[in-house]
Structures are given as C-alpha cells and as structure tokens.
C-alpha atoms as a PDB file:
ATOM      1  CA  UNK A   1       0.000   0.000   0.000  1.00  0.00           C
ATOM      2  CA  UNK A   2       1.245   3.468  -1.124  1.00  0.00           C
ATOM      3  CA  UNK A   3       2.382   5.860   1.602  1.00  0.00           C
ATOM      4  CA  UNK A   4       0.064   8.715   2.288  1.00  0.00           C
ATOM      5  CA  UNK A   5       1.220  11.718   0.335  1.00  0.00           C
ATOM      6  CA  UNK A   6      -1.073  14.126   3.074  1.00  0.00           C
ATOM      7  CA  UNK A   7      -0.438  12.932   6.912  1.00  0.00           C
ATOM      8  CA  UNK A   8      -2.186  14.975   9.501  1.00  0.00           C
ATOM      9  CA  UNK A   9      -1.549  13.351  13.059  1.00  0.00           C
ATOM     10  CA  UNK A  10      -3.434  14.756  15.926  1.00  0.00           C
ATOM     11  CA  UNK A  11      -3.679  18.146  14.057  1.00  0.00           C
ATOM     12  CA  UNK A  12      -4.660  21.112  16.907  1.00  0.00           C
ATOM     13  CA  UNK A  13      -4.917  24.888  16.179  1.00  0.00           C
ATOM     14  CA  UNK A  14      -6.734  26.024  19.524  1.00  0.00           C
ATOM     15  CA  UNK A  15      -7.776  30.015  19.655  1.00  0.00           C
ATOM     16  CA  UNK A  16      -8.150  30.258  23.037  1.00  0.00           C
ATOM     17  CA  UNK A  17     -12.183  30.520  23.591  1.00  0.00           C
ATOM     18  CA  UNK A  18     -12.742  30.326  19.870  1.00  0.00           C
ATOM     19  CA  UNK A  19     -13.580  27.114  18.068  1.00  0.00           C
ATOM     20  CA  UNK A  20     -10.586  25.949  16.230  1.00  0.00           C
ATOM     21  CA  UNK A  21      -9.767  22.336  15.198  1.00  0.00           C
ATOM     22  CA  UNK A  22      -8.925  19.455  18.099  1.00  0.00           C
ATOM     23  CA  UNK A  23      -6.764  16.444  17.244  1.00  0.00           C
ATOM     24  CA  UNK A  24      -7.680  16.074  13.124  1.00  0.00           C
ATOM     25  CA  UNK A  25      -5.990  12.587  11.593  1.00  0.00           C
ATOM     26  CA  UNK A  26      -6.627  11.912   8.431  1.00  0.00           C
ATOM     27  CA  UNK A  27      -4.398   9.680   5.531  1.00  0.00           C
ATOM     28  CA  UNK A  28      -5.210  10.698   2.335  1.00  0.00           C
ATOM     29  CA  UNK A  29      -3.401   8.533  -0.647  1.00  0.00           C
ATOM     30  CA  UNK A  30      -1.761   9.723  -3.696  1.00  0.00           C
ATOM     31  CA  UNK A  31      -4.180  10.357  -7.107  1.00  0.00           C
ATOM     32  CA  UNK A  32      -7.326  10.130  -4.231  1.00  0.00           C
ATOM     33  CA  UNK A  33      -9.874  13.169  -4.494  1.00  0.00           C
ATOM     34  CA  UNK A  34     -10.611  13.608  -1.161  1.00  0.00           C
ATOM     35  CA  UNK A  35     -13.678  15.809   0.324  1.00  0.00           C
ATOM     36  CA  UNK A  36     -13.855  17.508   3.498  1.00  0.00           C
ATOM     37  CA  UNK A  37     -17.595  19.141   4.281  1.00  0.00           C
ATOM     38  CA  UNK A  38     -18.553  20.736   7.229  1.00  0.00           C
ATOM     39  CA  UNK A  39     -21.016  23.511   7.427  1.00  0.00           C
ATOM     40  CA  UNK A  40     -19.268  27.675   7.935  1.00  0.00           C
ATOM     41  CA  UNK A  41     -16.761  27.584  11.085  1.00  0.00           C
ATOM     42  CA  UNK A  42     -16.783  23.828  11.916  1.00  0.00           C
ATOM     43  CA  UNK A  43     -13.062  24.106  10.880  1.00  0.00           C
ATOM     44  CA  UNK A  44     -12.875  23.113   6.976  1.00  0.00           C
ATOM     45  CA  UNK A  45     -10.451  26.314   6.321  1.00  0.00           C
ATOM     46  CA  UNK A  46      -8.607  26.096   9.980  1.00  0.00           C
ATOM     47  CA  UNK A  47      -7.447  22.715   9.112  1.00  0.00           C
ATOM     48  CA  UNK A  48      -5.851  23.537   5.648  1.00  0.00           C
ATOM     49  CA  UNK A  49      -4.080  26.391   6.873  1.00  0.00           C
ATOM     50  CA  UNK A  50      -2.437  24.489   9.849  1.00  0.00           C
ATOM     51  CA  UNK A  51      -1.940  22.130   7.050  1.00  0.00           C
ATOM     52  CA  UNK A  52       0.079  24.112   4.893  1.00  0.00           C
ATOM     53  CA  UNK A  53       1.746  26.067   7.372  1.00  0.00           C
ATOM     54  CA  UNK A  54      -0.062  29.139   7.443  1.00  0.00           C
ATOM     55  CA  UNK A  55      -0.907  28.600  10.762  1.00  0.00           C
ATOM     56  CA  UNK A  56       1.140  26.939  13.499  1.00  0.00           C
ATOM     57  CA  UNK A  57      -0.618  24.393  15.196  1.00  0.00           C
ATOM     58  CA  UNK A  58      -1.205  24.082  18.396  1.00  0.00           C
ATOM     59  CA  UNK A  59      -0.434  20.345  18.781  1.00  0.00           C
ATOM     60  CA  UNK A  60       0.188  17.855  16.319  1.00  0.00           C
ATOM     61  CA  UNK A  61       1.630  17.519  12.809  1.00  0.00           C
ATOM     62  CA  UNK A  62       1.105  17.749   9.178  1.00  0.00           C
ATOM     63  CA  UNK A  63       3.203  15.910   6.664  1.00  0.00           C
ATOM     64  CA  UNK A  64       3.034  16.246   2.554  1.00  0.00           C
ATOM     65  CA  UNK A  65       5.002  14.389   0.538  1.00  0.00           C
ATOM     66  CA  UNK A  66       6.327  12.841   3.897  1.00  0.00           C
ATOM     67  CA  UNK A  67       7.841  15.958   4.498  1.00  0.00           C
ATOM     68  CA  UNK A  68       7.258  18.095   7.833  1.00  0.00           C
ATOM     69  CA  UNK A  69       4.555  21.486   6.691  1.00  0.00           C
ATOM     70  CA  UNK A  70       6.612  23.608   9.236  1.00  0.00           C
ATOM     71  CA  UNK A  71      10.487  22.775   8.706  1.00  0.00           C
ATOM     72  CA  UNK A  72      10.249  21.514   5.346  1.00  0.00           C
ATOM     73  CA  UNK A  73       7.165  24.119   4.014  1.00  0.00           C
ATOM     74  CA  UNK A  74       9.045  25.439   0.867  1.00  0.00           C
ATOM     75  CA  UNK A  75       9.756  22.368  -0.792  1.00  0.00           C
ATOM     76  CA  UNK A  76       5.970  21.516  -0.137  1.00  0.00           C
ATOM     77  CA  UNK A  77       4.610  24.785  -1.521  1.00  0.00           C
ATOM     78  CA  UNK A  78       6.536  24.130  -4.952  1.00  0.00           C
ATOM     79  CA  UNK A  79       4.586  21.231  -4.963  1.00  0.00           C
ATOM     80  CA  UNK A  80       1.173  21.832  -4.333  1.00  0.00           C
ATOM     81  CA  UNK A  81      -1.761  24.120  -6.074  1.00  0.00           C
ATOM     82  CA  UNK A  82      -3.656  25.980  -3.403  1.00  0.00           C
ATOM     83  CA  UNK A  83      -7.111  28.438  -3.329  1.00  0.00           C
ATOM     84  CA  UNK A  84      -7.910  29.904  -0.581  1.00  0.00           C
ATOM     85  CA  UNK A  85     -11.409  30.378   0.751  1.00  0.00           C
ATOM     86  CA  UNK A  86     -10.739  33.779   1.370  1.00  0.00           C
ATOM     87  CA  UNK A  87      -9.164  34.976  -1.652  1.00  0.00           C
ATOM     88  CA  UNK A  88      -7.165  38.322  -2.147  1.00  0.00           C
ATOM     89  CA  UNK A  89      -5.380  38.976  -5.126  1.00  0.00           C
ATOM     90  CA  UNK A  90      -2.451  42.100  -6.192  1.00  0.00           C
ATOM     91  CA  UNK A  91      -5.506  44.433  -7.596  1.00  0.00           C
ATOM     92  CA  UNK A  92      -3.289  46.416  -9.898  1.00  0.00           C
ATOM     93  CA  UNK A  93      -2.042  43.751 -12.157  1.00  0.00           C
ATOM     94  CA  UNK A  94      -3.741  42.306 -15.260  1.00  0.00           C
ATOM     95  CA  UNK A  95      -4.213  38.255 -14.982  1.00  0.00           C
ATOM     96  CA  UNK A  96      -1.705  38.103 -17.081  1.00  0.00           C
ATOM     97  CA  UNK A  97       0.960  40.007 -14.999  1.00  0.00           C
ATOM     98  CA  UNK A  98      -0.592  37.710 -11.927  1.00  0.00           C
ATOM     99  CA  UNK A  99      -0.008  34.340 -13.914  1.00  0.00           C
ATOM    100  CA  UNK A 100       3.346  35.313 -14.517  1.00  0.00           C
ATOM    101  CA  UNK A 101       4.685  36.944 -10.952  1.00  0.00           C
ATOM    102  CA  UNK A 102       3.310  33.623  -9.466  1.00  0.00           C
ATOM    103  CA  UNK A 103       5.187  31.710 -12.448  1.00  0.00           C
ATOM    104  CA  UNK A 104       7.710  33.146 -11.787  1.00  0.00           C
ATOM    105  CA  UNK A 105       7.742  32.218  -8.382  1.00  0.00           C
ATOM    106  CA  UNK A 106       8.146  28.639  -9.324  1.00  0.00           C
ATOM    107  CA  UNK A 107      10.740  29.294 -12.484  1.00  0.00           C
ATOM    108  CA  UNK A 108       8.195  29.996 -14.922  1.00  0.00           C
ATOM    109  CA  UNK A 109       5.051  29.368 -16.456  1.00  0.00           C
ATOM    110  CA  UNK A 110       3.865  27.167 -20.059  1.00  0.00           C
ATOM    111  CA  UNK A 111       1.808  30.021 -21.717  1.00  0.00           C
ATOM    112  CA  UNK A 112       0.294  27.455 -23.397  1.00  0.00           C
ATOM    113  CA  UNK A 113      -0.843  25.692 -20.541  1.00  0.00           C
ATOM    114  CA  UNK A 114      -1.897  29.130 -19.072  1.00  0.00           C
ATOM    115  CA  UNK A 115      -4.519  29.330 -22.388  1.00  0.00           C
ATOM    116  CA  UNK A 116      -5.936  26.473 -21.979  1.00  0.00           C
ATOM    117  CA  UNK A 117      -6.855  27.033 -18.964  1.00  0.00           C
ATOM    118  CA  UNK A 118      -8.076  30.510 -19.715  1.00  0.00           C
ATOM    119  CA  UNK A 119     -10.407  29.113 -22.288  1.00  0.00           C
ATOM    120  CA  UNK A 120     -11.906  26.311 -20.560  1.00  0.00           C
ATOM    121  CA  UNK A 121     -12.630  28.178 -17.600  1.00  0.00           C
ATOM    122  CA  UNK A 122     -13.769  31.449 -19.869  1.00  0.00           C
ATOM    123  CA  UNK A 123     -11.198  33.701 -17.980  1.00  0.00           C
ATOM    124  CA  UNK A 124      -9.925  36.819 -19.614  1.00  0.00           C
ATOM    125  CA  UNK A 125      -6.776  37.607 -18.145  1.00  0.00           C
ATOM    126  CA  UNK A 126      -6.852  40.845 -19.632  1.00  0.00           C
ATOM    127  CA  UNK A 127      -8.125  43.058 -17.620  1.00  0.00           C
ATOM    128  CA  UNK A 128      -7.070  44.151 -14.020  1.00  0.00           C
ATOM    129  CA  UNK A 129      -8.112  42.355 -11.508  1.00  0.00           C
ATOM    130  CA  UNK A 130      -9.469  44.997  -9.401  1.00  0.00           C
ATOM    131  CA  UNK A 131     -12.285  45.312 -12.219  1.00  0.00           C
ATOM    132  CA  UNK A 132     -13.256  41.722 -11.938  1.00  0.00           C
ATOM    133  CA  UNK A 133     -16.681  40.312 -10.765  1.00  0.00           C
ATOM    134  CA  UNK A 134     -16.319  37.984  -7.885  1.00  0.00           C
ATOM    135  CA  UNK A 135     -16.862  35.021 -10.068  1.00  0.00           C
ATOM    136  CA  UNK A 136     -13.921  35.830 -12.209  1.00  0.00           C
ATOM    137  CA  UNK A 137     -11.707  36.865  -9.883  1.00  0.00           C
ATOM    138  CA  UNK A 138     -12.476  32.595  -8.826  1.00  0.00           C
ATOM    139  CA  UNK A 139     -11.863  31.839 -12.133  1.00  0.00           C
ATOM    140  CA  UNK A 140      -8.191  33.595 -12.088  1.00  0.00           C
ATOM    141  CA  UNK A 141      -7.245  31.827  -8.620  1.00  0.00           C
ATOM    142  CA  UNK A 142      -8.490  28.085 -10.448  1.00  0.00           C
ATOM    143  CA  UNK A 143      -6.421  28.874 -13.364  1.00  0.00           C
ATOM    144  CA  UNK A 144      -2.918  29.828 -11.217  1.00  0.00           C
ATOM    145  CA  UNK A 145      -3.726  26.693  -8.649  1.00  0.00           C
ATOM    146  CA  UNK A 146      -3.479  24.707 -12.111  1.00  0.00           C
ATOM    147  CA  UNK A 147      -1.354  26.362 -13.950  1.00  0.00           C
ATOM    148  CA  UNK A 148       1.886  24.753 -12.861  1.00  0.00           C
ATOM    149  CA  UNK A 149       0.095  21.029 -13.000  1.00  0.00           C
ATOM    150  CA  UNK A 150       0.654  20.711  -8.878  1.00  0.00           C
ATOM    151  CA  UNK A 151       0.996  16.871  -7.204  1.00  0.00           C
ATOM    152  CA  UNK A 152      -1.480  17.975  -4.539  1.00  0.00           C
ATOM    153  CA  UNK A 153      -4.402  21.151  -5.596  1.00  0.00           C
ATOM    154  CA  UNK A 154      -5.760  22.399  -2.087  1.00  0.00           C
ATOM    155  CA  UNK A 155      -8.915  23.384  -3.124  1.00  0.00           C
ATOM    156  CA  UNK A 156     -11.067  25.529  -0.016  1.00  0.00           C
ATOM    157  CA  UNK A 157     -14.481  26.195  -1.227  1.00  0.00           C
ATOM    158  CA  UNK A 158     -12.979  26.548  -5.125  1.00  0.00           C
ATOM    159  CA  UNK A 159     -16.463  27.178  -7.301  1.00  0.00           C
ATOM    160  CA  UNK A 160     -18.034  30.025  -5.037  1.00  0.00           C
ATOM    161  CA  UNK A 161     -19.673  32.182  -7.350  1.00  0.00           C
ATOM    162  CA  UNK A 162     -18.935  30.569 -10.084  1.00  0.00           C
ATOM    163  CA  UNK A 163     -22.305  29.944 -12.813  1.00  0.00           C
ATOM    164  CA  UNK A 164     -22.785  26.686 -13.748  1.00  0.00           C
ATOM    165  CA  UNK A 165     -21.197  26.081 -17.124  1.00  0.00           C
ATOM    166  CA  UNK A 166     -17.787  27.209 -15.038  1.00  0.00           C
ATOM    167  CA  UNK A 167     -18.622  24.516 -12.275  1.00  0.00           C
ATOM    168  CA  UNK A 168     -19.171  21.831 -14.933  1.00  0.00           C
ATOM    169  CA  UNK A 169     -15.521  23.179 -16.385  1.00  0.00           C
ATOM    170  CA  UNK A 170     -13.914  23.120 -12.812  1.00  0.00           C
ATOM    171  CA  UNK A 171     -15.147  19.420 -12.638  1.00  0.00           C
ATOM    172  CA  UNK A 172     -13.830  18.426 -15.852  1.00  0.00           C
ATOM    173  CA  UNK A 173     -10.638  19.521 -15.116  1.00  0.00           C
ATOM    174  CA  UNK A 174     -10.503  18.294 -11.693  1.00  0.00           C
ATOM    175  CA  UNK A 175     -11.398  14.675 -13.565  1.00  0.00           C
ATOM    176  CA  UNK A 176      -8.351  15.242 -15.803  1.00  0.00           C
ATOM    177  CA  UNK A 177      -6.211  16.128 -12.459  1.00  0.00           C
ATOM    178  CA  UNK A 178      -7.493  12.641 -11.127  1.00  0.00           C
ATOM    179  CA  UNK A 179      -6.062  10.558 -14.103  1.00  0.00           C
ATOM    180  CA  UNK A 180      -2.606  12.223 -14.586  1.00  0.00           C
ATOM    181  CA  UNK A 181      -2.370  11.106 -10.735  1.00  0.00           C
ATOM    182  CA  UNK A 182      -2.939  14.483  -8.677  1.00  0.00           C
ATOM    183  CA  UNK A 183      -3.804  14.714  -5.445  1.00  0.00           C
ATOM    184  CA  UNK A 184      -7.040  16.784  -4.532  1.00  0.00           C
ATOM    185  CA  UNK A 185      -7.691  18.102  -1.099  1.00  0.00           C
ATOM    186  CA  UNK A 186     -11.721  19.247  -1.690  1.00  0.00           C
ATOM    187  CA  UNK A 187     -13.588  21.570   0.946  1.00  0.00           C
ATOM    188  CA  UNK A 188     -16.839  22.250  -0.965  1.00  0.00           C
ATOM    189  CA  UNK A 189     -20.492  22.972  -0.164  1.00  0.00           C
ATOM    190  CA  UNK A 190     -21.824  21.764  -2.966  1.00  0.00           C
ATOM    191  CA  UNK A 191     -22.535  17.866  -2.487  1.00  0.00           C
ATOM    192  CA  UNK A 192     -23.236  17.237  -6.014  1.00  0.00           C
ATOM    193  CA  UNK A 193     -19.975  18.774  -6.742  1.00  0.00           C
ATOM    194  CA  UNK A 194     -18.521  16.261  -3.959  1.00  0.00           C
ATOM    195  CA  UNK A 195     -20.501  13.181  -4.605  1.00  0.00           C
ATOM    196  CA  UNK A 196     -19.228  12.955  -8.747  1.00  0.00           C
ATOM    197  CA  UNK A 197     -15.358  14.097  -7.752  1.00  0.00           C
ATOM    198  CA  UNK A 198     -14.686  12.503  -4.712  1.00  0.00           C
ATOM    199  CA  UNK A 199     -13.798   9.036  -3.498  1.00  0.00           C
ATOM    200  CA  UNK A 200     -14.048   9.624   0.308  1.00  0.00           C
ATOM    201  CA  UNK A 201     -15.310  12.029   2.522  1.00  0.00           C
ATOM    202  CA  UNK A 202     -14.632  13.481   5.923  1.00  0.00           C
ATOM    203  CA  UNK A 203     -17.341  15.437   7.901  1.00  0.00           C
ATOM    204  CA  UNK A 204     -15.784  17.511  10.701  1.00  0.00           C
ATOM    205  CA  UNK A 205     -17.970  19.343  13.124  1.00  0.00           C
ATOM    206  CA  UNK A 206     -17.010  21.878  15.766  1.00  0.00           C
ATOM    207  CA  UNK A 207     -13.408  21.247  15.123  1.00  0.00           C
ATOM    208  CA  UNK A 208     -13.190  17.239  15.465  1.00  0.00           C
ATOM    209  CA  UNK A 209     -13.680  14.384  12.864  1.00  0.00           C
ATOM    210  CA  UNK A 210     -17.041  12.982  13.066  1.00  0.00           C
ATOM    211  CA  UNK A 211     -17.060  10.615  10.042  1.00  0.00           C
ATOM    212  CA  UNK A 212     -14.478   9.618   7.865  1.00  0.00           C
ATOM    213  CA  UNK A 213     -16.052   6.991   4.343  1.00  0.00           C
ATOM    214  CA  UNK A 214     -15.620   6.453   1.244  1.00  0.00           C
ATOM    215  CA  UNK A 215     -18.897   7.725  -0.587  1.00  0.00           C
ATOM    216  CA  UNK A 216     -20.247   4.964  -1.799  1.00  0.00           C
ATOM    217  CA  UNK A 217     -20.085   3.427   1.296  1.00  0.00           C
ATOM    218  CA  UNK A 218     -21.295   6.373   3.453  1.00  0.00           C
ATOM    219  CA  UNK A 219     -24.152   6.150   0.692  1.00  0.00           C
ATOM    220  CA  UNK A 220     -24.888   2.264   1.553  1.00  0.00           C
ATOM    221  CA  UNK A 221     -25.024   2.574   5.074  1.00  0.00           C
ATOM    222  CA  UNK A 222     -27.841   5.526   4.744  1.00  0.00           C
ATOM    223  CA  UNK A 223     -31.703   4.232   4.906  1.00  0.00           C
ATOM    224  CA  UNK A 224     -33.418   3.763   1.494  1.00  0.00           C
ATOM    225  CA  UNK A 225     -37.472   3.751   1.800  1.00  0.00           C
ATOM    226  CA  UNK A 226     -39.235   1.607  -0.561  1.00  0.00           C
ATOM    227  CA  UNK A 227     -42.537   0.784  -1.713  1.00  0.00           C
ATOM    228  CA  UNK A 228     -43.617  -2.168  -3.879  1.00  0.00           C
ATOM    229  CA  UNK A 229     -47.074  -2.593  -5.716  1.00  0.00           C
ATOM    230  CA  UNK A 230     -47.568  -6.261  -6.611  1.00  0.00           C
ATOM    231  CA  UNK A 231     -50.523  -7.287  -8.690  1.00  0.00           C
ATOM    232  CA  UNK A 232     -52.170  -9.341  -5.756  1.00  0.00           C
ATOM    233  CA  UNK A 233     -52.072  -9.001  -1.796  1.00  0.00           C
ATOM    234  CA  UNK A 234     -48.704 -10.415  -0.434  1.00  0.00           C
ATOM    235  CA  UNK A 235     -48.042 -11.720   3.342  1.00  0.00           C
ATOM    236  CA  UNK A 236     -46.373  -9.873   6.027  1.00  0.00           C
ATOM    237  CA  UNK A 237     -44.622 -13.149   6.818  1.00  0.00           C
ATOM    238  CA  UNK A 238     -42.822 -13.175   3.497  1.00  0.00           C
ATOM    239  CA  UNK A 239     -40.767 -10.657   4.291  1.00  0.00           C
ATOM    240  CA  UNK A 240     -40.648  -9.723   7.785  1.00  0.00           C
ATOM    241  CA  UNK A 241     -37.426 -11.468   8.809  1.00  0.00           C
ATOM    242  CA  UNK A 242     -35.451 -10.202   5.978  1.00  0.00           C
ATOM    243  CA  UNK A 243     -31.740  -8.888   7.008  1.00  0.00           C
ATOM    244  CA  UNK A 244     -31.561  -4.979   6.146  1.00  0.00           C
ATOM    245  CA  UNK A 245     -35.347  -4.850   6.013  1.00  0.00           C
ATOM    246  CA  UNK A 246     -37.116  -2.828   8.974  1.00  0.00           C
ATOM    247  CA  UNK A 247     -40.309  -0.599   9.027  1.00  0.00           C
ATOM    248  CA  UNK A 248     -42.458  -3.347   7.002  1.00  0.00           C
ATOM    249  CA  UNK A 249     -45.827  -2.474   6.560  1.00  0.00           C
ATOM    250  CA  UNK A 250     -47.764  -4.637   4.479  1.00  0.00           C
ATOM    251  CA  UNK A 251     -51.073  -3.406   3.167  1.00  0.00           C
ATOM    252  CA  UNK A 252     -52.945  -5.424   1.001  1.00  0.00           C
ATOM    253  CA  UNK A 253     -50.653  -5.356  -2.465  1.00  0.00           C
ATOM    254  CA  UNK A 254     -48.815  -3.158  -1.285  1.00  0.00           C
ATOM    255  CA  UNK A 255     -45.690  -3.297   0.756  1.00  0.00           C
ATOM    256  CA  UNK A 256     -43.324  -0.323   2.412  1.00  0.00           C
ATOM    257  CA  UNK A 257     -40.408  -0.438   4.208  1.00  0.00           C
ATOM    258  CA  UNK A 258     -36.897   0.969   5.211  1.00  0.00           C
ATOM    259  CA  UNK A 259     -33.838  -0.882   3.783  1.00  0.00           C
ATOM    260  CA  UNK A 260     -30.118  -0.567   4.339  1.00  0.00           C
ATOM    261  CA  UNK A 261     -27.000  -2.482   2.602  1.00  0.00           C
ATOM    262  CA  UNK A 262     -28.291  -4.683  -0.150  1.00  0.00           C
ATOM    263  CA  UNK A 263     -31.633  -5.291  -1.774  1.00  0.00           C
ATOM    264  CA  UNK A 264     -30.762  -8.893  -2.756  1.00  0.00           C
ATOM    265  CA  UNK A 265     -32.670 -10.088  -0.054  1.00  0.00           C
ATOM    266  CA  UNK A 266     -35.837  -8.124  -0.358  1.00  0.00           C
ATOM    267  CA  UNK A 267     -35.808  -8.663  -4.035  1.00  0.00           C
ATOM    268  CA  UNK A 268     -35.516 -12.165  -3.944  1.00  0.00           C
ATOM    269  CA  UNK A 269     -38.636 -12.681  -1.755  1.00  0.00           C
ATOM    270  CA  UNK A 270     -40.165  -9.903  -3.599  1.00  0.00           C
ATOM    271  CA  UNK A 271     -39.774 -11.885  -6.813  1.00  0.00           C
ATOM    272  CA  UNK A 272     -41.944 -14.692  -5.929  1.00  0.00           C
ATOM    273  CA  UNK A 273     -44.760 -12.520  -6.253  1.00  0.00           C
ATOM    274  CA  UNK A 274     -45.737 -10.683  -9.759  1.00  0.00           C
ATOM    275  CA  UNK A 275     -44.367  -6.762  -8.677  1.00  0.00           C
ATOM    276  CA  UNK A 276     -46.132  -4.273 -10.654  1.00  0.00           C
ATOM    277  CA  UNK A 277     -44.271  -1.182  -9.719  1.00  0.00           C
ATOM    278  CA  UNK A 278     -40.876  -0.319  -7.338  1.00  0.00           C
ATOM    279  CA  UNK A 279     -40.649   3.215  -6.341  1.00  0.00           C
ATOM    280  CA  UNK A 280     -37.538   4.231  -3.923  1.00  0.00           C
ATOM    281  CA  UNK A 281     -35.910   6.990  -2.340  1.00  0.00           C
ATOM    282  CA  UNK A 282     -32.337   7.054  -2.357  1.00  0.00           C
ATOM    283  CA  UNK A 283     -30.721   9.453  -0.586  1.00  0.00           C
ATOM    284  CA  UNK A 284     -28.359  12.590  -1.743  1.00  0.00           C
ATOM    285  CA  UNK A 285     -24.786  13.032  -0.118  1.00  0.00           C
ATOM    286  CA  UNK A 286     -26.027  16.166   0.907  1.00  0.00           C
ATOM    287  CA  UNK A 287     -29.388  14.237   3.281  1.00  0.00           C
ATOM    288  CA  UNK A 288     -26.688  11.643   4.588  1.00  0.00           C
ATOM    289  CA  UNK A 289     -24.370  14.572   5.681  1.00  0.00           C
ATOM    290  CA  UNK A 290     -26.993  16.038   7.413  1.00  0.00           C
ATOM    291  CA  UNK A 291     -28.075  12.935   8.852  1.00  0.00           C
ATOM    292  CA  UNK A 292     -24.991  12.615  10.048  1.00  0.00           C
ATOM    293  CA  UNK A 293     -24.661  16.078  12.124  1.00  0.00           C
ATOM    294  CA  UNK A 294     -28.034  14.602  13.371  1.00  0.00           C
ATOM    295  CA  UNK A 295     -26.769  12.065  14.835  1.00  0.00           C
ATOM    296  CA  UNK A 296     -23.257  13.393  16.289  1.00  0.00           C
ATOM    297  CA  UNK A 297     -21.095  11.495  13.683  1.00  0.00           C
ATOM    298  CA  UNK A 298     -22.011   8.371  16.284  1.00  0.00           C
ATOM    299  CA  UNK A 299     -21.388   4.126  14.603  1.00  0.00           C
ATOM    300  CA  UNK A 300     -24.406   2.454  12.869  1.00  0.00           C
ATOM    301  CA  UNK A 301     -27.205   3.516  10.297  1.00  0.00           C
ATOM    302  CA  UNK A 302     -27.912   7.260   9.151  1.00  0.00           C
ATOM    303  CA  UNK A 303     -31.534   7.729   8.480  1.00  0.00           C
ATOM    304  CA  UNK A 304     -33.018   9.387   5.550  1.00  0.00           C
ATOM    305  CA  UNK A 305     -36.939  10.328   6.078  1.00  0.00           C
ATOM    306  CA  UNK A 306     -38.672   9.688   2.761  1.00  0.00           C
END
C-alpha cells in the first residue's frame, strides 16, 4: 500500500475561547480526491491552513510528501496548487501580470498551458483584476492553482460564485487532475460537486472528525425507503425477517419499508410474487451529511426520512 502523500496526526490549532480544530488525523493517498464538508466555522479552512503552514498548530503535525509542513514548508509549496477560501489577489495587475509573478515564483510558467486554462474556464486575463466580478476573480485563482500542473491542488471552497457552465468546467478539469495522478484536497459545499469528484469524505464538526467513508459506502449505510405494488395481496410473513429490512408495513398489495446495505434479499422474496411497480428513495450526499450532524457522527445507520 502506497504511503500517504497528506499525513495529519493529531492536528490542533486552539484560539483560546474560539472554536478551532482538536486532534484532526486523516491519511489521504496519492491520485485520491478527497472531500472535506462541514457547514461555515466547523473548521474546513482552519485545518488547511495548519496544514500548509499558514498557521502553526497548536499540537500535532502535518506531513506532505512525507515531508514536515513547518520545517520543510518550501519544498511543499513548490509542490502543491492551493485556493484559498478567502481569496485576495495584487488588484493592480492584469491576470496576465498575476499568472506570470506567481510563475515566476516557481521558475516559470507554459503560456500554453496558461490558455488552456483561460479558455476552458472562460477567464480573460486581460483586464485588471481589481475590475473583476467575484466570479472571475475565482476563475483567475483556479487557473494559477493549475497552472503549474501541482501533485497535490488544495482546493477551499474553489467554485463560489462561479455559474454553472464554469462549475461543470472546474469538474472536468478536476477529472483530468485525477487521471494524470494528482492529489485533490476538496472543501466544498456543494454535495453534487462532492458526490461525482470525490472518493471519500470526511465530515468535521465543531473542530473534530465525526465521520471519515468512502462515498459509496457512506451512501450504503444511509436508509433507502421503498414501496412495492404487486398485482395481488402479499403476506407480512414473506418478508418480515429479511436482514436490512425494517419498518415493514404490508397493506394489502402493497408493501413499504426501510432498507439498508443490499436489496438482494428483499428482491428475492419480492420476486416470488408478480411486482407491478418499485418506487424508492435514495438518498443525496447532501441528506446523509446532514443525517450525520443529526446524529453526532455516532457508529451504525444514518436515516433518511422519505
């Protein structure tokens, strides 16, 4: 099994009375997209700062690349593609004069790479970025977090205020990241945005861990609510000692219930019966994350009300 390529071991930043982040461990493997939700100050942004050395931590440690983010944070920062959830740009230069001072920073910058870029993401580095809209001014920080084709893009809330056709072009190239082997670091509100990219999740609220999955199987674990019509009346008995099955209510032809892991079971005994409709409800991300906060980030089944 590969090393981790981000190590954060008992990660602390403590403000005094304010809520910071309390002993945060997390492995995160090389080429995995990785998505860390949590709603405004539960201590998405806190965390990547103390992770990249923009703010000491109280306690603990961060490692990228295997390398210490305090003694070792230069050779980490060549490495990496970062936007910050609180973005502030040099307002009197033109994107292009930003593109190339942060180039520069790192030895220079493809121009053709920087076009690309510009085009997909419909930025015009033109003008000055003092003049741009909030959304564009997004657009210019996604472009110079790219640019450079980082192993790890620390992404903290990257598509606010950006329309839609830009979100769908931030995703694309986020996929392309994904197969030439980057790392992603996601914080993101946007569960859609989350549940395509992402191959586990982290939910941190009030400063400490409170589930830690891989999506599909944070997904499996929620409660799915079915209902199935069969032509004739059915019997409760068929399928009240089903594993995974609970809430059955059987009511003439018509059977409802609540359902977790895998339908095999259910389907099976529902197949000995001519089924003339199946509707469910499966749950989004976003209703299992919730569900989640609901229940304290506490061991067993999230629900998900129909």
């Amino acid at each position: 099994m590969a090393e981790p390529i981000i190590q954060l071991s008992r990660l602390t930043k403590s403000y005094g009375h304010a809520r910071g982040i309390v002993e945060v461990d997390l492995e995160i493997s090389p080429g995995e997209v990785f998505g860390y939700l949590g709603p405004n100050g539960a201590g998405k942004s806190t965390t990547i700062r103390t992770m990249l050395d923009l703010l000491r931590p109280t306690s603990g440690s961060a490692r990228l690349f295997g390398l210490d983010s305090h003694r070792e944070s230069l050779a980490i920062r060549r490495r990496i593609g970062y936007v910050p959830g609180e973005l502030s740009l040099y307002e009197s230069l033109s994107g292009w004069d930003l593109v190339h001072y942060f180039g520069g920073l790192r030895g220079g910058v493809d121009d053709r790479r920087v076009r690309e870029l510009a085009d997909r993401l419909d930025c015009d580095l033109s003008r000055e970025t003092q003049a741009l809209s909030h959304g564009n001014r997004q657009k210019l920080a996604l472009l110079q977090a790219l640019m450079s084709d980082p192993e790890i893009l620390v992404l903290d809330e990257p598509t606010n205020g950006l329309d839609p056709l830009t979100q769908q072009a931030f995703q694309s190239l986020i996929a392309d990241s994904r197969r030439s082997g980057t790392t992603v670091f996601l914080s993101s509100h946007v569960m859609s945005e989350v549940e395509r990219l992402c191959d586990r999740v982290a939910v941190i609220r009030e400063g400490r861990l409170i589930a830690l999955e891989r999506v599909d199987a944070l997904k499996a674990r929620a409660v799915r609510r079915l209902e199935i019509r069969f032509a004739a009346p059915v019997p409760e008995a068929a399928f009240s000692r089903l594993p995974g099955v609970t809430d059955l209510v059987v009511d003439g032809p018509v059977l409802r219930c609540a359902t977790t892991g895998s339908l095999d079971p259910l389907m099976k005994a529902a197949n000995r019966f001519e089924i003339r409709d199946i509707l469910a409800s499966e749950p989004s991300l976003e209703e299992i994350v919730l569900a989640v906060y609901a229940n304290g980030g506490t061991e067993g089944t999230l629900n998900h009300a129909a």
